[in-house]
C-alpha atoms as a PDB file:
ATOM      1  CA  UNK A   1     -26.492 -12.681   6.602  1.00  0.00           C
ATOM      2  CA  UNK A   2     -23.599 -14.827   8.079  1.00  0.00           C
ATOM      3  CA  UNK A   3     -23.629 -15.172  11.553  1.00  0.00           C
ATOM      4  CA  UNK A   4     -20.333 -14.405  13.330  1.00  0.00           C
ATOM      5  CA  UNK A   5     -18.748 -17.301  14.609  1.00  0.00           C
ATOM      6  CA  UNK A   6     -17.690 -16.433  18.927  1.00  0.00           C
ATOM      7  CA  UNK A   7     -15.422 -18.882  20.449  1.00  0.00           C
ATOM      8  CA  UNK A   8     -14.087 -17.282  23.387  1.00  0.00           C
ATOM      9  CA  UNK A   9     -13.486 -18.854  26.720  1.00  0.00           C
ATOM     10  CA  UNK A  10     -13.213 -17.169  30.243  1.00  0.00           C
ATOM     11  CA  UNK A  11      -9.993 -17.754  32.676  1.00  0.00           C
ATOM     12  CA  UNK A  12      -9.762 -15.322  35.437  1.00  0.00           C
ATOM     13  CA  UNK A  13     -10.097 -11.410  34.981  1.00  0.00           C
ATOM     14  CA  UNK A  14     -10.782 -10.689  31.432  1.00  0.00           C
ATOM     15  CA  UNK A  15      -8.020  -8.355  30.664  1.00  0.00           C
ATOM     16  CA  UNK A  16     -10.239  -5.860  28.027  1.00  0.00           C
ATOM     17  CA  UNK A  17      -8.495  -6.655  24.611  1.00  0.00           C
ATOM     18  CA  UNK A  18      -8.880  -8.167  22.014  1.00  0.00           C
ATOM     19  CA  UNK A  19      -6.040 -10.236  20.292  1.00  0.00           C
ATOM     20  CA  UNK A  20      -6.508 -10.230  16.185  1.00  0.00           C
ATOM     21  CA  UNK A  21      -3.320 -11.772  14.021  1.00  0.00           C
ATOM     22  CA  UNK A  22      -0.947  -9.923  12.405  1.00  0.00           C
ATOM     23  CA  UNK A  23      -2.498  -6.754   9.882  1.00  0.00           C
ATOM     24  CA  UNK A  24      -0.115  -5.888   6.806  1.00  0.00           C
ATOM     25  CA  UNK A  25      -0.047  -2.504   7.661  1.00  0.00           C
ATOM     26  CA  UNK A  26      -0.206   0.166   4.393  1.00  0.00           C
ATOM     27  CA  UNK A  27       3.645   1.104   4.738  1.00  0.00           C
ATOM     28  CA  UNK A  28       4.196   2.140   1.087  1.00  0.00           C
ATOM     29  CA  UNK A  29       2.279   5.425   2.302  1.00  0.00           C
ATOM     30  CA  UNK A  30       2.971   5.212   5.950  1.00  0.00           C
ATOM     31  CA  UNK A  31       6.605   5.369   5.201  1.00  0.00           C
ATOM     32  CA  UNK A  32       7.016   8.056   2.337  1.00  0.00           C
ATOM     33  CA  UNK A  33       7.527   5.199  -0.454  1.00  0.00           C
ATOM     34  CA  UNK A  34       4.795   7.314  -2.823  1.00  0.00           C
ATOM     35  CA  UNK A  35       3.532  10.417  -3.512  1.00  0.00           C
ATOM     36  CA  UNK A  36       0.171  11.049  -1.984  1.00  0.00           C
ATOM     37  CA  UNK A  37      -2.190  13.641  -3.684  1.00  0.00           C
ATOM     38  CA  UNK A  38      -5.270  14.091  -1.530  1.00  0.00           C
ATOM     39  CA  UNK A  39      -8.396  16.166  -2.259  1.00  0.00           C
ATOM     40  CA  UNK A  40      -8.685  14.646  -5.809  1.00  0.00           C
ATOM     41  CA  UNK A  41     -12.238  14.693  -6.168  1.00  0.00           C
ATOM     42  CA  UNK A  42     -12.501  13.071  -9.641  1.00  0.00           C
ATOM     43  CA  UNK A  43      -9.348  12.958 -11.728  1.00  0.00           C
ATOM     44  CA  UNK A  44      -6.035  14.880 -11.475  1.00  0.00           C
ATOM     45  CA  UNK A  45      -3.510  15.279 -14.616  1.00  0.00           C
ATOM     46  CA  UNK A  46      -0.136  14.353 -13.905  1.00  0.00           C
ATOM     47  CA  UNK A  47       2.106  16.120 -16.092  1.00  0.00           C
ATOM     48  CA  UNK A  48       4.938  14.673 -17.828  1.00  0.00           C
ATOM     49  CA  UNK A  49       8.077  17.595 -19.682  1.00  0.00           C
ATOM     50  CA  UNK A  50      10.495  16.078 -21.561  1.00  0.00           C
ATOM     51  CA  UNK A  51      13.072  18.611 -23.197  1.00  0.00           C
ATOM     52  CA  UNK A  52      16.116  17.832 -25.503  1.00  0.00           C
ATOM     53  CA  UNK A  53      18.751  20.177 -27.190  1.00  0.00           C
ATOM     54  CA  UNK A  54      18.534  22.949 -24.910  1.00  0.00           C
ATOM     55  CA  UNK A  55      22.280  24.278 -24.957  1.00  0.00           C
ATOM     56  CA  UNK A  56      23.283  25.810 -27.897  1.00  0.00           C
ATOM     57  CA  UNK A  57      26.382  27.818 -29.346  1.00  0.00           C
ATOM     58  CA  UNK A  58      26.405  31.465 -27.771  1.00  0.00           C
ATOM     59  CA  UNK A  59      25.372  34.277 -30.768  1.00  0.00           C
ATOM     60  CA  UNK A  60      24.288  38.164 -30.332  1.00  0.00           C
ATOM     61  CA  UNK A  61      21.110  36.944 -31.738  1.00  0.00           C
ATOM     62  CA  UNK A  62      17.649  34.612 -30.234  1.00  0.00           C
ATOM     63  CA  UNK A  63      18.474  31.341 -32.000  1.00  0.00           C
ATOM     64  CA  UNK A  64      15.207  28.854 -30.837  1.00  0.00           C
ATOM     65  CA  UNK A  65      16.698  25.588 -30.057  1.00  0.00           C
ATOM     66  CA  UNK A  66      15.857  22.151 -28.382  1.00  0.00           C
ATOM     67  CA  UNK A  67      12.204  20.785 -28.097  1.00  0.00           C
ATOM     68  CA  UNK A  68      10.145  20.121 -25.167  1.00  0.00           C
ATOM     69  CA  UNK A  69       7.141  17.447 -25.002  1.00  0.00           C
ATOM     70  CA  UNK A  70       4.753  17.910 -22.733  1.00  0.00           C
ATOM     71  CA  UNK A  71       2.461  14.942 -22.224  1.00  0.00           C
ATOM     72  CA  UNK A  72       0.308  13.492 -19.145  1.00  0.00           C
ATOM     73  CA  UNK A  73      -0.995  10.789 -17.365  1.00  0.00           C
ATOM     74  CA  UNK A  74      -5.032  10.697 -15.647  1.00  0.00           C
ATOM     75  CA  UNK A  75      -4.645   9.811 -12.245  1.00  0.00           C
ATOM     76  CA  UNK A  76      -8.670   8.878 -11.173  1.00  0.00           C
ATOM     77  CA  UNK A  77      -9.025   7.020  -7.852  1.00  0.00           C
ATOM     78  CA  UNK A  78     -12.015   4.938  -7.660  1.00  0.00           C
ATOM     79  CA  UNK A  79     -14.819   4.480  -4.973  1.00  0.00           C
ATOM     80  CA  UNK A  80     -14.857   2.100  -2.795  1.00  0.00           C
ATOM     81  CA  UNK A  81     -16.378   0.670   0.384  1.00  0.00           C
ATOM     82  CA  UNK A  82     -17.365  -1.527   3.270  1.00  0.00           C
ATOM     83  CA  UNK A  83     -20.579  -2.870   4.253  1.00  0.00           C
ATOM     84  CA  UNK A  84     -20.750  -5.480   7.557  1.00  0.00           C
ATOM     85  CA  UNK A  85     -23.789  -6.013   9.350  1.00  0.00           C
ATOM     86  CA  UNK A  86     -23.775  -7.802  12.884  1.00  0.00           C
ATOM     87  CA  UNK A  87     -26.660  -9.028  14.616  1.00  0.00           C
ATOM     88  CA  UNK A  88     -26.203  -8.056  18.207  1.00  0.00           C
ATOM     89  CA  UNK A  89     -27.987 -11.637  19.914  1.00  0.00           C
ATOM     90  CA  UNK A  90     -25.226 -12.966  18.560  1.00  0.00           C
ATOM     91  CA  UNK A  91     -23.680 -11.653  21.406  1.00  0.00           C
ATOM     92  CA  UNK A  92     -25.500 -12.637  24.050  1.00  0.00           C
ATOM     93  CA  UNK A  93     -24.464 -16.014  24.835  1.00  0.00           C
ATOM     94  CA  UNK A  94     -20.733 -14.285  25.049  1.00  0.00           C
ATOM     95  CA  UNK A  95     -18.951 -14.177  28.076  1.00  0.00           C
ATOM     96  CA  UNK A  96     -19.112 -10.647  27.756  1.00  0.00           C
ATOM     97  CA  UNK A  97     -22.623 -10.068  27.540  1.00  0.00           C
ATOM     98  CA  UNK A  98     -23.250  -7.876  30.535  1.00  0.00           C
ATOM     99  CA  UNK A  99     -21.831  -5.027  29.033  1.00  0.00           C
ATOM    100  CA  UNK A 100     -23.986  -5.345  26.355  1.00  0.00           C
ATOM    101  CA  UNK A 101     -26.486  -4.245  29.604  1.00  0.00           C
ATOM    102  CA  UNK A 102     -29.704  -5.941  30.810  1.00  0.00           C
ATOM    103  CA  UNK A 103     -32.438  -4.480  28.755  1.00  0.00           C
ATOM    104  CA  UNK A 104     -33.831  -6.079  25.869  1.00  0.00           C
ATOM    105  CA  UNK A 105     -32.420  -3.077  23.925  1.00  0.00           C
ATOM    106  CA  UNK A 106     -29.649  -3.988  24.928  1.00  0.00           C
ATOM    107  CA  UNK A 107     -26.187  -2.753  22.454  1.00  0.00           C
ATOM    108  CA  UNK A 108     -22.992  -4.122  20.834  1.00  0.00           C
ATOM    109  CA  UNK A 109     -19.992  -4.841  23.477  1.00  0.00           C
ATOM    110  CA  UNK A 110     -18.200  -1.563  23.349  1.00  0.00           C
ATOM    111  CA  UNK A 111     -14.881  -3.118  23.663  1.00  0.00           C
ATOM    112  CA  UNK A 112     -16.055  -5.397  20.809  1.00  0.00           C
ATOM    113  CA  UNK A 113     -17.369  -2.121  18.957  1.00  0.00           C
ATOM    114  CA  UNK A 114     -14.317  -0.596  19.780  1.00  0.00           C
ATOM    115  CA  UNK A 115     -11.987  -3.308  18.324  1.00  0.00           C
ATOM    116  CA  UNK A 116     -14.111  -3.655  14.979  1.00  0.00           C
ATOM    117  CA  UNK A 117     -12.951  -0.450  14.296  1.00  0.00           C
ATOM    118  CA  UNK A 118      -9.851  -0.657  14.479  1.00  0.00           C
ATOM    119  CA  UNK A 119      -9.990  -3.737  13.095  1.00  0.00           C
ATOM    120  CA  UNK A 120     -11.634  -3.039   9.876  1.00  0.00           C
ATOM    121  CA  UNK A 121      -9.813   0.296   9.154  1.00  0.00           C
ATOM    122  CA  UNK A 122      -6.369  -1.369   9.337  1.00  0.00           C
ATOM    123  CA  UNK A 123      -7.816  -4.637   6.644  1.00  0.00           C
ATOM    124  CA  UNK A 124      -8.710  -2.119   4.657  1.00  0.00           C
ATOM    125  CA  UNK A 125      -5.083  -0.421   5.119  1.00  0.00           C
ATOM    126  CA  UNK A 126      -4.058  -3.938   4.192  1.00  0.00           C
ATOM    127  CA  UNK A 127      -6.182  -4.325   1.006  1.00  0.00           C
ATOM    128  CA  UNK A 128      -4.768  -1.068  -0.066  1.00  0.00           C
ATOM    129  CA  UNK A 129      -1.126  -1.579   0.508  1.00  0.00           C
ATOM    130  CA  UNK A 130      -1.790  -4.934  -1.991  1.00  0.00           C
ATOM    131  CA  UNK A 131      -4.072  -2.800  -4.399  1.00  0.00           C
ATOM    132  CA  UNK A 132      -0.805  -0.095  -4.684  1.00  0.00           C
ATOM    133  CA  UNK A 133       1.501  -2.858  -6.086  1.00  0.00           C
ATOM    134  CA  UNK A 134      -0.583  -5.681  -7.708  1.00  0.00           C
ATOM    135  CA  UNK A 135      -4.016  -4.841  -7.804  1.00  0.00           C
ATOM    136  CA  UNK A 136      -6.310  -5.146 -10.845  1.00  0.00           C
ATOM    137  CA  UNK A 137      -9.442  -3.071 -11.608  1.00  0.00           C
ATOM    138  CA  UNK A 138     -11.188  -6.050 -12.993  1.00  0.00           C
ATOM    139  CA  UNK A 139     -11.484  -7.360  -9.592  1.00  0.00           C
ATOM    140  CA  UNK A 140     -14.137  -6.449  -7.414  1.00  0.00           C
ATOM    141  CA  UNK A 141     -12.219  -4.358  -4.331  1.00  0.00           C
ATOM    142  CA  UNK A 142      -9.477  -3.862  -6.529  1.00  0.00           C
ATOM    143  CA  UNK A 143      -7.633  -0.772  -8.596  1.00  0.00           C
ATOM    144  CA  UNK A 144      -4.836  -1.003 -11.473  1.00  0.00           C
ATOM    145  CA  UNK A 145      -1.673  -1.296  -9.433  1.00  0.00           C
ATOM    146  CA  UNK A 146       1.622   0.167 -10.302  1.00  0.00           C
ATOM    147  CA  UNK A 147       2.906  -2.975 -11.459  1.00  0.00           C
ATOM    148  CA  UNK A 148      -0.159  -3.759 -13.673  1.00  0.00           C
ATOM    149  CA  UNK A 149       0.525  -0.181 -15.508  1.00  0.00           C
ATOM    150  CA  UNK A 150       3.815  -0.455 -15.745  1.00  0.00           C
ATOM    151  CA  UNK A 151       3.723  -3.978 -17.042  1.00  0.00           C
ATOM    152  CA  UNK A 152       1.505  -2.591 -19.689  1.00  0.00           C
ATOM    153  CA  UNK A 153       3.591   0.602 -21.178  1.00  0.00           C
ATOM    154  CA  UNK A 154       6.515  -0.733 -23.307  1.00  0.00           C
ATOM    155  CA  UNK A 155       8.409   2.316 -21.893  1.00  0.00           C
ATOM    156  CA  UNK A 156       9.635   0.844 -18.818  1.00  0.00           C
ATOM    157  CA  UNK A 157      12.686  -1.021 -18.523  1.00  0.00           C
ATOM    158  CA  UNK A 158      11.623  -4.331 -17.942  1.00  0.00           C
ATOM    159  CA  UNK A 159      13.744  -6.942 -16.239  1.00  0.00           C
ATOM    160  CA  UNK A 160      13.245 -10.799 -16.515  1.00  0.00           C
ATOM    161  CA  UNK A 161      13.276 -11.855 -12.965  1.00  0.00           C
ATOM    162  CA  UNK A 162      13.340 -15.595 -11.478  1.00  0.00           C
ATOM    163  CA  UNK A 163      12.463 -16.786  -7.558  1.00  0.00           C
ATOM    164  CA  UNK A 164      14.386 -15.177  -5.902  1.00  0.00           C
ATOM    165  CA  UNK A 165      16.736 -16.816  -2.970  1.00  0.00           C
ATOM    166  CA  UNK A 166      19.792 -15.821  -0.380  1.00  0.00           C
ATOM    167  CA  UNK A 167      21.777 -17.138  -2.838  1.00  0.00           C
ATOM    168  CA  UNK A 168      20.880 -15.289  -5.719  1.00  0.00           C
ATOM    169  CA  UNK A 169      19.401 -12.367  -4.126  1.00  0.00           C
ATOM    170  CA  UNK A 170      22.742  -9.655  -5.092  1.00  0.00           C
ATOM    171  CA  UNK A 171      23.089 -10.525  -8.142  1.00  0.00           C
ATOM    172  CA  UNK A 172      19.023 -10.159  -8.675  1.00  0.00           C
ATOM    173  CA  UNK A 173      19.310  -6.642  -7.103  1.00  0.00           C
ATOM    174  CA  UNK A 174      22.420  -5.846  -9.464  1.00  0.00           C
ATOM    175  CA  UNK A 175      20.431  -6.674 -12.327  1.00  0.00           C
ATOM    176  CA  UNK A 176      17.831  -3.598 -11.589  1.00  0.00           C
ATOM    177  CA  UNK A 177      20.646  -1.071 -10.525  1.00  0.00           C
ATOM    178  CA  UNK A 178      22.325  -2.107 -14.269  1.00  0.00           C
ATOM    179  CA  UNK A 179      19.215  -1.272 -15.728  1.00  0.00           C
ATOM    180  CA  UNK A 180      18.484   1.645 -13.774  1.00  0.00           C
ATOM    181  CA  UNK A 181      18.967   5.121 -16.354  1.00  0.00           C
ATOM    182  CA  UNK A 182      21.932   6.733 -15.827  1.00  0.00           C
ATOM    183  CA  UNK A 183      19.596   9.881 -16.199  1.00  0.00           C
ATOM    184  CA  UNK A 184      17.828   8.506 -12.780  1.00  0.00           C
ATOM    185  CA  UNK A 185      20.640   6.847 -10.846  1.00  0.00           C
ATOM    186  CA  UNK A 186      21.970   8.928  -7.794  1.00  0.00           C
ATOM    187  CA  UNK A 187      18.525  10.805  -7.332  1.00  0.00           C
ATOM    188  CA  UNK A 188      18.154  11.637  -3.636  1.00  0.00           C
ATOM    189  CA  UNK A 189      14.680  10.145  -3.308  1.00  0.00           C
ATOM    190  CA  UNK A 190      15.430   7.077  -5.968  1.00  0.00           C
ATOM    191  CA  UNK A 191      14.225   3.697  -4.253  1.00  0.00           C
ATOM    192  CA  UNK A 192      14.444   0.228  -5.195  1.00  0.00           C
ATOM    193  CA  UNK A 193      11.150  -1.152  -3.915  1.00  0.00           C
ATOM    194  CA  UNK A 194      11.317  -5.100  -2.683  1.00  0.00           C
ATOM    195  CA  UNK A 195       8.597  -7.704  -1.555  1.00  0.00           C
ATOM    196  CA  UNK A 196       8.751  -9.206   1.428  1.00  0.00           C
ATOM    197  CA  UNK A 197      10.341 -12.454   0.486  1.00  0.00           C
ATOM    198  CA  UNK A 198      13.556 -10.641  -1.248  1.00  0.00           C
ATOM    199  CA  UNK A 199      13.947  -8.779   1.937  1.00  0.00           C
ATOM    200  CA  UNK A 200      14.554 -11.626   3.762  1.00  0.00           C
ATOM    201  CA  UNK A 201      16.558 -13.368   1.456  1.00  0.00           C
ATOM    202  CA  UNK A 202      19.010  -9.592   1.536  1.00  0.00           C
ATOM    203  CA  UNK A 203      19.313 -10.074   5.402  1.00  0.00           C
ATOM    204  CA  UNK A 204      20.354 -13.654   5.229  1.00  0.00           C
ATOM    205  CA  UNK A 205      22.538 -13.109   2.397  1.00  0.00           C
ATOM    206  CA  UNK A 206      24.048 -10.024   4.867  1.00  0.00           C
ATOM    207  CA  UNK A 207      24.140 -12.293   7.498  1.00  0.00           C
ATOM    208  CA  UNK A 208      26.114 -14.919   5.736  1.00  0.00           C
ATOM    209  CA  UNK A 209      28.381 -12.597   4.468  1.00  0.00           C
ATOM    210  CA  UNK A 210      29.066 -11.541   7.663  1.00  0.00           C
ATOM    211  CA  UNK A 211      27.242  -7.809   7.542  1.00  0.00           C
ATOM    212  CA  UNK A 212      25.161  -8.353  10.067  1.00  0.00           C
ATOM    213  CA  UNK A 213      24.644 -10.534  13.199  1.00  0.00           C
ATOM    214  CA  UNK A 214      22.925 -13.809  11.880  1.00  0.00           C
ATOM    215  CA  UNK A 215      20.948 -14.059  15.314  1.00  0.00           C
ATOM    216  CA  UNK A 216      20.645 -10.401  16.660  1.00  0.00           C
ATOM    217  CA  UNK A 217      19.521  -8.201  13.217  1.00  0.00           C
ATOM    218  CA  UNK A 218      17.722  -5.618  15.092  1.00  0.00           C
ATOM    219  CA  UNK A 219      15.660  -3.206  12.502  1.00  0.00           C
ATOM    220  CA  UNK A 220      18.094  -0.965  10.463  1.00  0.00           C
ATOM    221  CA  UNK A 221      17.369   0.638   7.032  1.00  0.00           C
ATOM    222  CA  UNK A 222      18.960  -1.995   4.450  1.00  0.00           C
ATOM    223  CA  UNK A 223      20.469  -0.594   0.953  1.00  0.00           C
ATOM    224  CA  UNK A 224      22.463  -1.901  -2.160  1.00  0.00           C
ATOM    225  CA  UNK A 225      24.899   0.484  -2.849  1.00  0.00           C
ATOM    226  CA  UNK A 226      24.100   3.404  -1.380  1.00  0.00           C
ATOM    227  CA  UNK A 227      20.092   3.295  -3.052  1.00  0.00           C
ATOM    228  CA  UNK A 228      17.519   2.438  -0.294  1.00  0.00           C
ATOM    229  CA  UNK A 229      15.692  -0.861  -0.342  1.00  0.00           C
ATOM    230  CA  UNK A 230      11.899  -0.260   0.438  1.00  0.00           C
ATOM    231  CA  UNK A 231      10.017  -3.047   1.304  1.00  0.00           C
ATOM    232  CA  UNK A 232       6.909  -2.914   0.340  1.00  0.00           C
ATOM    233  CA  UNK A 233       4.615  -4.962   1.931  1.00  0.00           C
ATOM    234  CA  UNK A 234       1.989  -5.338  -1.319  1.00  0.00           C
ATOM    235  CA  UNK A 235       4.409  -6.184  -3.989  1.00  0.00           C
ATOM    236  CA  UNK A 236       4.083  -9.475  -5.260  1.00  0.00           C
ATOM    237  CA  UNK A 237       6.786 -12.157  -3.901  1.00  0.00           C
ATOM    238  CA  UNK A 238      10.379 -12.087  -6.688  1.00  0.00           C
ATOM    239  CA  UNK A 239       8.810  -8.427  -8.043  1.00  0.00           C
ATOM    240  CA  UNK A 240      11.276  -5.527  -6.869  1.00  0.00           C
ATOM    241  CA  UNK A 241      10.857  -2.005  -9.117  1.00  0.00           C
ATOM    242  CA  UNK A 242      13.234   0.960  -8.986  1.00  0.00           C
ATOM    243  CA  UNK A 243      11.845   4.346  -9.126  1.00  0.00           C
ATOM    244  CA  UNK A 244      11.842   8.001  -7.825  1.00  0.00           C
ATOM    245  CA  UNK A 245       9.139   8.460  -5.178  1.00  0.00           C
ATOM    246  CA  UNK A 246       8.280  11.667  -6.729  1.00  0.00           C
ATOM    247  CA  UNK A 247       7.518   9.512 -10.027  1.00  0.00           C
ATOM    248  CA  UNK A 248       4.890   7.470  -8.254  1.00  0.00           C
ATOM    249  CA  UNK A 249       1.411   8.520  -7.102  1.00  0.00           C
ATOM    250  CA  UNK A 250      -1.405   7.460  -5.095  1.00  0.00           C
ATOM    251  CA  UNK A 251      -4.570   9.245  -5.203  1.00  0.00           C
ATOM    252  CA  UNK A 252      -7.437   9.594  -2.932  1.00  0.00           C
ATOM    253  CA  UNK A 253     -10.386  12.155  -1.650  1.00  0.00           C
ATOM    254  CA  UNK A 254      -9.746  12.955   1.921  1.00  0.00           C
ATOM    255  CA  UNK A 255      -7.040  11.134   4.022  1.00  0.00           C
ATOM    256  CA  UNK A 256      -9.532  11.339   6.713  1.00  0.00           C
ATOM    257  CA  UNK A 257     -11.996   8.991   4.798  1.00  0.00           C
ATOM    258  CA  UNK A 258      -9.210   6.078   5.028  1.00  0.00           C
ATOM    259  CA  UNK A 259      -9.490   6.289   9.085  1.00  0.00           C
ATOM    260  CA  UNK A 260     -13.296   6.860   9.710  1.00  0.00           C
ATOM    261  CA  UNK A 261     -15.347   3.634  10.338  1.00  0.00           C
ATOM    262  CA  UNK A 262     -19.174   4.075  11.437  1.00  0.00           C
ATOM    263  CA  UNK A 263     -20.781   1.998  13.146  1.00  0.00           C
ATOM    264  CA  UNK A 264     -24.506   2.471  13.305  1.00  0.00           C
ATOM    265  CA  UNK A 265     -27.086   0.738  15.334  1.00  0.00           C
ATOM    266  CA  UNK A 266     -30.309   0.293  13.349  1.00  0.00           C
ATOM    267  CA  UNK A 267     -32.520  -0.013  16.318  1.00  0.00           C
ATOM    268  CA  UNK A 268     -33.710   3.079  16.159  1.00  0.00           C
ATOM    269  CA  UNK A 269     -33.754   3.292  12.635  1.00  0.00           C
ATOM    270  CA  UNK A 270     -35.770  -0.675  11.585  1.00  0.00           C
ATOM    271  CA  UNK A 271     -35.940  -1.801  14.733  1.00  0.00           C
ATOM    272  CA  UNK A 272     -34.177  -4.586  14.281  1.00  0.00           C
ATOM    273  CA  UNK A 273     -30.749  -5.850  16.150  1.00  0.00           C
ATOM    274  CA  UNK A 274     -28.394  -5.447  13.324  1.00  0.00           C
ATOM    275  CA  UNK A 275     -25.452  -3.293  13.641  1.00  0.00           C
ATOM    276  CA  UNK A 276     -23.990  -2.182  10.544  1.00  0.00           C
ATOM    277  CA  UNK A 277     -20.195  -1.581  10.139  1.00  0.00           C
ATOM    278  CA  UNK A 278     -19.240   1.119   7.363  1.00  0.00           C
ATOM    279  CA  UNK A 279     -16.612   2.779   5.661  1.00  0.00           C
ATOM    280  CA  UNK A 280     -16.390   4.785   2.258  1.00  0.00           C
ATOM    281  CA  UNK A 281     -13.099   6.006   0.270  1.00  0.00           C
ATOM    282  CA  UNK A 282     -11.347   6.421  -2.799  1.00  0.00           C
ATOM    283  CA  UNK A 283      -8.396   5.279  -3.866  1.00  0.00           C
ATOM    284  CA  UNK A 284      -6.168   5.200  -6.887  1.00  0.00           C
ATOM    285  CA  UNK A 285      -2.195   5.188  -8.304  1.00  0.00           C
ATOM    286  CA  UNK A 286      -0.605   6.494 -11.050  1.00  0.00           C
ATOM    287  CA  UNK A 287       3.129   7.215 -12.405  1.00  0.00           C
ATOM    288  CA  UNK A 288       5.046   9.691 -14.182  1.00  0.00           C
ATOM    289  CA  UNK A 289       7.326   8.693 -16.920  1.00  0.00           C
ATOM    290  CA  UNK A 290       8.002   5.156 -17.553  1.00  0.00           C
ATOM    291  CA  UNK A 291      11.425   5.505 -18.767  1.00  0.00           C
ATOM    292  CA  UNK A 292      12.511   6.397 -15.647  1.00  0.00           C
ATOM    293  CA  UNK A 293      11.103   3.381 -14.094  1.00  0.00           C
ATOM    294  CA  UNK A 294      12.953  -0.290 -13.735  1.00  0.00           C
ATOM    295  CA  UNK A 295      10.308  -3.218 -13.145  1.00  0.00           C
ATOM    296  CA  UNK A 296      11.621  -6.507 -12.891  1.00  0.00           C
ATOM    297  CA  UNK A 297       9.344  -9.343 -12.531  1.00  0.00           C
END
């Protein structure tokens, strides 16, 4: 077991928090960017209608016309989970130690215990915004991301992409909303989903253009012509795709399971002086119809 490295130092009143850098936070579902389907135990079928030819001529009699296909997609999340274990005289020699209390049974530093949680819960919020976009099942940790499918089904409009800069950022973005359907374009919930990097290319571009204040952005909702530009935190940097939010799915058991982290003290259970740290969910993503998606890459 790996013991955790403390380096903490003491200067006047300690203030009760703990200071941990910067968590991607999972915005593609915090902020609407997918459709979630909870309470999928197993697998869920996503169905796909696709009809053709329904108008005819007007006659007194029933004249069948038009077809309709009716295919579907598997959307299974997988299981997955986390497993840390802590040694609590690890602790001891911390500057916090007295609230660990004075007996030999003594426990974990609740504000400690209480920051692990949080901690862990939003890195695993992190690991699943990154699975959403780019993950790949192969990997332990890991499911088939949207842009691994849709790379995969030759129905998707596929766009060659290049790094992408504040120079060449609009006319990148142009090149998706040209290949965007016409059957698609002008949907109310149609996105065109960015990484990080393109984002902050757009706002420079803006700036230098004169669109908004090169030193004094503020946070506004950005667009390209009137479609929204998500960012989305997990796609991989130059990768933008354009799609309905309704077309895109995430799957998972409960919600609950993605916000519960135990932590157990096994002193009463081995009595030993580990503390164990765990969480258990599923998670999983799936689309509609690939035609109606733009991936450019």
């Amino acid at each position: 077991m790996p013991t955790p490295s403390i380096t903490t130092t003491y200067a006047g009143e300690f203030a009760g928090k703990y200071i941990s850098a910067a968590l991607l936070s999972g915005n593609t579902i915090a902020n609407g960017g997918i459709t979630v389907k909870p309470n999928v135990k197993y697998k869920e079928v996503v169905k796909k209608v696709a009809t053709s030819g329904l108008i005819g001529n007007a006659s007194c009699d029933f004249t069948d016309a038009g077809s309709l296909t009716l295919t579907e997609r598997i959307l299974q999340p997988e299981e997955f989970q986390v497993n840390l274990e802590l040694c609590k005289k690890d602790f001891r020699s911390d500057w916090e130690a007295v609230q660990m209390g004075y007996s030999a049974y003594d426990n974990l530093p609740p504000k400690f215990a209480d920051f692990l949680i949080g901690h862990v819960a939003a890195k695993v919020a992190e690991k699943t915004e990154q699975n959403i976009w780019q993950g790949t099942d192969a990997t332990a940790g890991e499911f088939d991301g949207l842009a691994t499918l849709l790379a995969a089904d030759t129905d998707v409009v596929d766009v060659t992409g290049t790094t992408v800069t504040s120079a060449n950022v609009i006319a990148e973005i142009q090149k998706v909303v040209d290949a965007i359907p016409n059957t698609v374009y002008g949907k109310e919930d149609l996105r065109i989903y960015i990484s990080t990097n393109i984002a902050k290319a757009y706002v420079s571009a803006q700036a230098a253009l004169g669109y908004r204040d090169l030193y004094h952005v503020g946070k506004t909702e950005m667009n390209f012509q009137g479609i929204p530009l998500f960012v989305a935190q997990g796609l991989a940097d130059n990768d933008m795709v354009a799609a309905e939010t309704s077309n895109l799915y995430f799957g998972t058991g409960l919600l609950s399971d993605h916000n519960e982290v135990k932590v157990i003290d096994m002193a009463d259970l081995d009595g030993s002086q580990n503390v164990r740290v765990i969480m258990r969910f599923t998670a999983g993503v799936q689309y509609g119809i690939g035609g109606d998606i733009v991936l450019y890459t």
